[in-house]
Protein backbone atom coordinates (compact mmCIF):
# COMPACT_ATOMS: atom_id res chain seq x y z
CA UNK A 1 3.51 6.84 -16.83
CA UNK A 2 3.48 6.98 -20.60
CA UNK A 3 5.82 9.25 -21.30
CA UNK A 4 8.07 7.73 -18.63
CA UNK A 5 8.29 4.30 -19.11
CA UNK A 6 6.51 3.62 -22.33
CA UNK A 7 7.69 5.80 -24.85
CA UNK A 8 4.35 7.88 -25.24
CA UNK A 9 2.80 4.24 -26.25
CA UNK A 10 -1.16 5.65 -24.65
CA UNK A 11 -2.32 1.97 -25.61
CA UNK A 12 0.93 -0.24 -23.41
CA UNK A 13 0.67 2.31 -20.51
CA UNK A 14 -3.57 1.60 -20.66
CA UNK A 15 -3.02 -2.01 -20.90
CA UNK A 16 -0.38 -2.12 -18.36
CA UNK A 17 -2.24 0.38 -15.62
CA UNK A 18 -5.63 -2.18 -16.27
CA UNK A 19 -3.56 -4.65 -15.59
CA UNK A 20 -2.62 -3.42 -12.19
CA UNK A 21 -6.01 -2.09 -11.02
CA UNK A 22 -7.36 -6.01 -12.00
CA UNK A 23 -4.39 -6.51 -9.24
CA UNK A 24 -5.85 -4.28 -6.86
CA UNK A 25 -9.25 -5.07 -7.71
CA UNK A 26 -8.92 -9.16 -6.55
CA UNK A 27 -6.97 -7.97 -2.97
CA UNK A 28 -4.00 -5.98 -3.31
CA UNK A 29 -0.77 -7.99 -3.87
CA UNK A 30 2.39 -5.70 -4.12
CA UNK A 31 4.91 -8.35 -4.83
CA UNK A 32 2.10 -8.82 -7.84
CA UNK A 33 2.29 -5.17 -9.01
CA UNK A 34 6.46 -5.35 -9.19
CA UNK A 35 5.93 -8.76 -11.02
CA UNK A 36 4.44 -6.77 -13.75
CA UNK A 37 6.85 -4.01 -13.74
CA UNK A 38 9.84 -6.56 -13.99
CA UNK A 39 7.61 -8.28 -16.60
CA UNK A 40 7.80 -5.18 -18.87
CA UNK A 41 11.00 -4.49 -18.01
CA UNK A 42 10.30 -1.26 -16.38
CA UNK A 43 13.87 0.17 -14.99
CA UNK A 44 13.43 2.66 -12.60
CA UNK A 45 15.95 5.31 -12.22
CA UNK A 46 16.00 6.23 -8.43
CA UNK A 47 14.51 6.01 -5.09
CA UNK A 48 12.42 9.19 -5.96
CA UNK A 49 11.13 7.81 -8.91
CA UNK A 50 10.04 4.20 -7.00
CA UNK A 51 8.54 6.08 -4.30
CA UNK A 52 6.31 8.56 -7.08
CA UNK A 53 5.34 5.28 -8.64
CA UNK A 54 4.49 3.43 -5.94
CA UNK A 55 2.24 6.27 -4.33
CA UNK A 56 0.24 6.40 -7.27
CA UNK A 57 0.01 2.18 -6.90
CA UNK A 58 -1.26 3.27 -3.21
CA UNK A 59 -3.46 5.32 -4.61
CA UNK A 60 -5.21 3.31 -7.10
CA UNK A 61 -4.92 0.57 -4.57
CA UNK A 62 -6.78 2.79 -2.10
CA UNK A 63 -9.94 4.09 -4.12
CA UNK A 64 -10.65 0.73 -6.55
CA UNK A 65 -13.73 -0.97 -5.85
CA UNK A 66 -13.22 -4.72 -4.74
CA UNK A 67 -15.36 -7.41 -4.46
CA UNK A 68 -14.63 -8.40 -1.10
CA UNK A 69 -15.52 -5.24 0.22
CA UNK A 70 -18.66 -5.02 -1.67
CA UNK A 71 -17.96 -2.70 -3.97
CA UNK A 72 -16.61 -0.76 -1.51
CA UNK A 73 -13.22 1.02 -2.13
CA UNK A 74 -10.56 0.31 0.86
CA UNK A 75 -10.82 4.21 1.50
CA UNK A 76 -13.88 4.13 1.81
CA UNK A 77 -14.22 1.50 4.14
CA UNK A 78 -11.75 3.32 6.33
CA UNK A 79 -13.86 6.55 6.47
CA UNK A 80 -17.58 4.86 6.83
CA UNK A 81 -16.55 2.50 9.42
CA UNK A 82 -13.05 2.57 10.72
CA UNK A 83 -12.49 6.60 11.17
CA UNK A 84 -15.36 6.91 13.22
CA UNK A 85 -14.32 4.32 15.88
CA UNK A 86 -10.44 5.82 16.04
CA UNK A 87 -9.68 7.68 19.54
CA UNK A 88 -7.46 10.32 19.79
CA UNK A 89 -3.78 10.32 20.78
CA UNK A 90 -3.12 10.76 24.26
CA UNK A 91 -1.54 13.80 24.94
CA UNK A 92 1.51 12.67 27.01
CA UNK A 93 3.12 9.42 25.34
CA UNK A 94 3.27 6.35 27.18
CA UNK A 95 6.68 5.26 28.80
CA UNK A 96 7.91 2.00 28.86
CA UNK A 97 9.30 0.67 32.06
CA UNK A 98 12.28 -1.02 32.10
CA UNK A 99 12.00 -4.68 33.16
CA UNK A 100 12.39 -5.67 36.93
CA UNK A 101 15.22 -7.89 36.79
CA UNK A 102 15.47 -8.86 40.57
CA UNK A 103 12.53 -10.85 40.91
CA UNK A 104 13.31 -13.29 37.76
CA UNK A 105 16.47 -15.10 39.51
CA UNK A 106 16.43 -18.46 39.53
CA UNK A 107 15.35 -20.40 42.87
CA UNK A 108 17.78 -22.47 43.89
């Protein structure tokens, strides 16, 4: 992140990545996180580039500890008490009926 959109400044890029784990760290707020990117101006130069970024957002997001969680991180949350409970897939996917039509008519 330095190199890309600080001009190798380490101290801006530490300041500015602090700034977005204090984000994540009081309940992750994206339209917060690109507040601070159009604070510093940050111009990002394609999709690719927006979707690298925001992964490692996601990512940070994903393993700071938060208060509300009790100093649990979110992904850890998800594998201690979530992941246990998920069921499989079934193996054939369920189809959708269409809607019976003939019985909503009006009475007249």
């Amino acid at each position: 992140m330095k190199n890309e959109f600080f001009e190798g400044d380490v101290k801006d890029a530490e300041d500015f990545c602090a700034e977005i784990q204090l984000i994540c760290q009081d309940g992750f707020d994206l339209k917060a996180v690109m507040h601070n990117f159009e604070r510093m101006e940050i111009v990002f130069e394609s999709p690719e580039q927006v979707d690298e970024v925001m992964q490692l957002v996601r990512d940070l997001a994903n393993n700071t500890r938060m208060r509300e969680n009790n100093g649990y991180t979110p992904k850890e949350i998800f594998e201690k008490f979530e992941k246990p409970n998920l069921k499989p897939l079934p193996d054939e996917p369920y189809l959708y009926d269409e809607p019976d039509t003939a019985n909503t008519k009006k009475k007249q």
